[in-house]
Protein backbone atom coordinates (compact mmCIF):
# COMPACT_ATOMS: atom_id res chain seq x y z
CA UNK A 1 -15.34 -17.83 10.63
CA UNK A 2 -16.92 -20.84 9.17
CA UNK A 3 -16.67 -19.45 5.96
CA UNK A 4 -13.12 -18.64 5.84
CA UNK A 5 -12.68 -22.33 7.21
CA UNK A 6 -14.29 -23.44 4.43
CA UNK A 7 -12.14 -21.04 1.66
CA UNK A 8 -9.28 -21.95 3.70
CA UNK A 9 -9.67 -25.97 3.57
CA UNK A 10 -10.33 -25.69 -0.48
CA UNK A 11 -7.12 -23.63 -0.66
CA UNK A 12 -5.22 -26.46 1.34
CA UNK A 13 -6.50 -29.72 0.24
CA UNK A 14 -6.23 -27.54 -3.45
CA UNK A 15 -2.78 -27.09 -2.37
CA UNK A 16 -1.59 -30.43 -1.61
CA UNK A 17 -3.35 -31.74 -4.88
CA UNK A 18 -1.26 -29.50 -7.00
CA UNK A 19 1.86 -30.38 -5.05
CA UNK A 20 0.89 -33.99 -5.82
CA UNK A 21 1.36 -35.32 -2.26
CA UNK A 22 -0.01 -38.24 -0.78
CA UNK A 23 0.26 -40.23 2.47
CA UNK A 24 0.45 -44.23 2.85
CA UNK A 25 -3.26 -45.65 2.30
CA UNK A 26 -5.08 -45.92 5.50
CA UNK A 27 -7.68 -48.73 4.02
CA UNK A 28 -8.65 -51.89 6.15
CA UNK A 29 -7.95 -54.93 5.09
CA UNK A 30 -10.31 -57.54 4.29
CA UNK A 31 -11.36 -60.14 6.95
CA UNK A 32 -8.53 -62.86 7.20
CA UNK A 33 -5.94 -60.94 4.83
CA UNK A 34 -2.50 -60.13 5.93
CA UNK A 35 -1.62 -56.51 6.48
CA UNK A 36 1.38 -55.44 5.09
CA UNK A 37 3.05 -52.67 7.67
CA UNK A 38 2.85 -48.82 6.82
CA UNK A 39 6.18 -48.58 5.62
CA UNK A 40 6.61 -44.88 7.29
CA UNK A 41 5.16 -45.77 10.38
CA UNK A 42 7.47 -49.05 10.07
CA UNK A 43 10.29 -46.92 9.55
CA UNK A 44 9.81 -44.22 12.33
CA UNK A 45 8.98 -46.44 14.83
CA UNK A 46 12.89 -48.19 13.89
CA UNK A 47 13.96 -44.04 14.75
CA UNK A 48 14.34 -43.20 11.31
CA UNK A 49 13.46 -39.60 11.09
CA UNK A 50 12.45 -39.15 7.77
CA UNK A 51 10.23 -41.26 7.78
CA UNK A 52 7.43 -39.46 8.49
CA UNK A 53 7.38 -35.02 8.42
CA UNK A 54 7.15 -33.19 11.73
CA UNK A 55 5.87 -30.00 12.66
CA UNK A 56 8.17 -27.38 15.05
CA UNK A 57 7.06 -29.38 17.80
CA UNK A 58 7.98 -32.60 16.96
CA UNK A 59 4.64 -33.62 16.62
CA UNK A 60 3.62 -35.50 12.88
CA UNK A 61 1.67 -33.04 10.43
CA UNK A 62 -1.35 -34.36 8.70
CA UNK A 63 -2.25 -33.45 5.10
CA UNK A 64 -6.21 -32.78 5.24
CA UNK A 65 -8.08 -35.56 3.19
CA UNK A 66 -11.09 -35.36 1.00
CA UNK A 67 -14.22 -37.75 1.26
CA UNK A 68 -15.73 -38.48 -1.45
CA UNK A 69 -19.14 -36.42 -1.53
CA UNK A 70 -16.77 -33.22 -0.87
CA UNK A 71 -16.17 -33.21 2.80
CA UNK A 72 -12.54 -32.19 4.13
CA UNK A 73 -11.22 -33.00 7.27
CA UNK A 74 -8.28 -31.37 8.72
CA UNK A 75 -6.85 -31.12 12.39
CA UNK A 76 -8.01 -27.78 14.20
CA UNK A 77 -6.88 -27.43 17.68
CA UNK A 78 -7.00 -30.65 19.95
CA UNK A 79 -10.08 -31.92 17.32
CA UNK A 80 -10.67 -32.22 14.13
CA UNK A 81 -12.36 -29.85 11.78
CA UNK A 82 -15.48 -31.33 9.22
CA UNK A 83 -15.71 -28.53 6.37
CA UNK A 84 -17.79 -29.04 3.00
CA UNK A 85 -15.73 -28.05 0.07
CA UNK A 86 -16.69 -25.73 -2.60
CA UNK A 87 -14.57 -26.24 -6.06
CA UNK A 88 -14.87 -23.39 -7.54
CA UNK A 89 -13.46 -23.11 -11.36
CA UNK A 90 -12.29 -20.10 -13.39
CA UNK A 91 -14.99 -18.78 -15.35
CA UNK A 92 -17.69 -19.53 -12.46
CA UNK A 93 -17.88 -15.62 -11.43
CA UNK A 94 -17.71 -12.59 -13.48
CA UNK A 95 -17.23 -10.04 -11.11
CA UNK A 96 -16.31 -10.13 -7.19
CA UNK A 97 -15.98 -6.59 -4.53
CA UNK A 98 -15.55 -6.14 -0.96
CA UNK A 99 -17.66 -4.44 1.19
CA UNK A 100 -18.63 -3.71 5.01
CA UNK A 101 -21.39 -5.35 6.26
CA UNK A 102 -23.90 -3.11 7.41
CA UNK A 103 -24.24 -2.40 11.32
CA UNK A 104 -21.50 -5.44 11.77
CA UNK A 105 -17.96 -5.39 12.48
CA UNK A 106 -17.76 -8.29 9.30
CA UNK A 107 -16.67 -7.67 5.62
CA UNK A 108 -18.36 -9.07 2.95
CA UNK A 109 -17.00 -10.93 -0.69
CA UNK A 110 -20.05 -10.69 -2.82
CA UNK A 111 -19.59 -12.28 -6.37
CA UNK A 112 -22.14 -12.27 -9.28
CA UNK A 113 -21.99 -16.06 -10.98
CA UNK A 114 -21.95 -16.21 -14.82
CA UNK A 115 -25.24 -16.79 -16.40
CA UNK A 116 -26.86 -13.79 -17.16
CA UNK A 117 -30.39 -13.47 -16.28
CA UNK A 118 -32.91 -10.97 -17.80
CA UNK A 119 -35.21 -9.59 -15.37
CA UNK A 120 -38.09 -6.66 -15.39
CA UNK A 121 -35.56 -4.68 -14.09
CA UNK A 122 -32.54 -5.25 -16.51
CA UNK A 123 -29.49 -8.15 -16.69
CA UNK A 124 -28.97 -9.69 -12.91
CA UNK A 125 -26.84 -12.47 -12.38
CA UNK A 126 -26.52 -15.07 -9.75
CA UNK A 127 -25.43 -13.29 -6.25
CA UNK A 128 -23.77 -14.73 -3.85
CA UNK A 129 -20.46 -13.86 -1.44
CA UNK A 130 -19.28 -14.43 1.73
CA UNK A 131 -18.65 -13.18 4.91
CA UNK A 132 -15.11 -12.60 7.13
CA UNK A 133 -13.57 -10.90 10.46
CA UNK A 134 -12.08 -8.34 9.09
CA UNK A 135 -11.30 -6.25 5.93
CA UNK A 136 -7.82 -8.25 5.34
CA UNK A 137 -9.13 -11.77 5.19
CA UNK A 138 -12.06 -10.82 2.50
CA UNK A 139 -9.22 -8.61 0.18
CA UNK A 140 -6.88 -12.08 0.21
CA UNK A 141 -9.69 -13.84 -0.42
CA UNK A 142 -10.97 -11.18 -3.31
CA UNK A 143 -7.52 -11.55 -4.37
CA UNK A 144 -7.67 -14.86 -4.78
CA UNK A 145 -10.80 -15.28 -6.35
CA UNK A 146 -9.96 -12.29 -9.24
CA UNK A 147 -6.85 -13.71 -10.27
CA UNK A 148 -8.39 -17.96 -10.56
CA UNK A 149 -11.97 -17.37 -10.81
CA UNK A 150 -13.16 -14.11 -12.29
CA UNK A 151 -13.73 -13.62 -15.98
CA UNK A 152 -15.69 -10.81 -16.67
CA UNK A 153 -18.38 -11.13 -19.42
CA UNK A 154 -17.63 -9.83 -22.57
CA UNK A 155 -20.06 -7.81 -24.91
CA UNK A 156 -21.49 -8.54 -28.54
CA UNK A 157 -18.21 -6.86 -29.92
CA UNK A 158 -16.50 -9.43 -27.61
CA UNK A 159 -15.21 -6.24 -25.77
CA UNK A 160 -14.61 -7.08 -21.51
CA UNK A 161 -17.32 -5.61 -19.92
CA UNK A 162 -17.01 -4.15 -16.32
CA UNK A 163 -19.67 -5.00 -14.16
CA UNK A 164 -21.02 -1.89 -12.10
CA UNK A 165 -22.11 -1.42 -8.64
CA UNK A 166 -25.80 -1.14 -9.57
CA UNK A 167 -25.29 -4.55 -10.93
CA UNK A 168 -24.34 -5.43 -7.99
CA UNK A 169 -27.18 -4.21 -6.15
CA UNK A 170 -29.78 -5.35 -8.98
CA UNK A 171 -28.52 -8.95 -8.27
CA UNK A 172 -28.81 -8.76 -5.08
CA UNK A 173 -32.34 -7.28 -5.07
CA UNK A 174 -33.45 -10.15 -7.77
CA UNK A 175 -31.76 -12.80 -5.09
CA UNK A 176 -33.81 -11.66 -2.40
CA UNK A 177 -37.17 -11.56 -4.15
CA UNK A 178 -39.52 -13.96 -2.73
CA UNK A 179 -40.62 -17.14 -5.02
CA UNK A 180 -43.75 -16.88 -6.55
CA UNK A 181 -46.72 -18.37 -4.80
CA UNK A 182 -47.38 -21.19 -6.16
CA UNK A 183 -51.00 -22.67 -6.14
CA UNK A 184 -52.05 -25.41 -3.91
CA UNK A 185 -52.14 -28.78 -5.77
CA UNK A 186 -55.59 -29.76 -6.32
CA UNK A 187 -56.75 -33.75 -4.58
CA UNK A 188 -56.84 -36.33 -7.23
C-alpha cells in the first residue's frame, strides 16, 4: 500500500506540475509587515463561488504540495498523508515485468536500472521493483512505467535488445549477495 501511495503521489503532484497549477502562496509574513488578504479566500468568503474549486461535496480540494527535500503531502482520509517522492526519468530503467509474489497474495513490479554491471556470472543490472494488492494496480503501474521510463539497452550494432527473464533473475541474485567482509580497521 505504501508503495502505491508513493507511485500514486509522484503521478499527482507530476500531474498538477504539467497542468501548471498553482494555489495562492501560503508564506508568513515577516514580523510587523502587513498581510495582504488571499484574494480567493477574500473572494469566497464575499460568496463568490469561483473563487476557490470544490469537490462533490462542497468541501474545497487541495492540490498536494512538494517540500523541498522531496516530501509530498496530500489529504488522505480525515489526515494528511507524508509520502517521499521518487522522480523517476525516462531512460532510468531498461526493462520492467510483473510477477506474483511468492506465498503472498501481492504482485510485484521489478525493474532492472540502466548501468550495466559485469559480474562472474554475466551482465546484471541494478534490481529493484515494487510491491501492490493486486495484479491490476502493478499492470497500470507497469504500464506506466514502459511507456515514460523504459528504454531498453541497445547492442554494439545499436540494435534494441530485449532483456530476458534470466536477466531478471541474475540481477536479482547479484542484488541479494551479501557485501564483502570488510577487514576491521586497525588502532592508530
Amino acid at each position: 500500500m505504501r508503495t502505491f501511495l508513493l507511485l500514486l503521489a509522484a503521478v499527482v503532484v507530476f500531474a498538477f506540475i504539467a497542468r501548471g497549477r498553482t494555489k495562492p502562496s501560503q508564506t508568513t509574513p515577516e514580523p510587523g509587515a502587513e498581510r495582504e488578504p488571499d484574494v480567493a479566500i477574500s473572494e469566497a468568503e464575499e460568496g463568490n463561488e469561483d473563487a476557490s474549486e470544490m469537490d462533490e461535496d462542497g468541501e474545497p480540494t487541495f492540490t498536494p504540495v512538494s517540500t523541498a527535500d522531496g516530501w509530498v503531502l496530500a489529504p488522505e482520509g480525515d489526515g494528511v498523508v507524508a509520502v517521499r517522492t521518487l522522480i523517476m526519468a525516462p531512460g532510468q530503467f531498461v526493462a520492467a515485468r510483473v510477477l506474483p509474489v511468492p506465498d503472498a497474495r501481492r504482485w510485484a513490479l521489478e525493474v532492472l536500472g540502466k548501468e550495466a554491471i559485469d559480474a562472474d556470472e554475466g551482465t546484471c543490472w541494478p534490481f529493484g521493483g515494487w510491491e501492490f494488492k493486486n495484479e491490476a494496480e502493478a499492470r497500470a503501474a507497469l504500464d506506466l512505467i514502459q511507456r515514460r521510463i523504459v528504454r531498453p539497452p541497445r547492442d554494439e550494432n545499436g540494435e534494441t535488445r530485449t532483456l530476458s527473464d534470466e536477466d531478471f533473475e541474475r540481477s536479482r541474485r547479484f542484488a541479494e549477495q551479501p557485501l564483502p567482509d570488510s577487514e576491521p580497521a586497525s588502532p592508530l
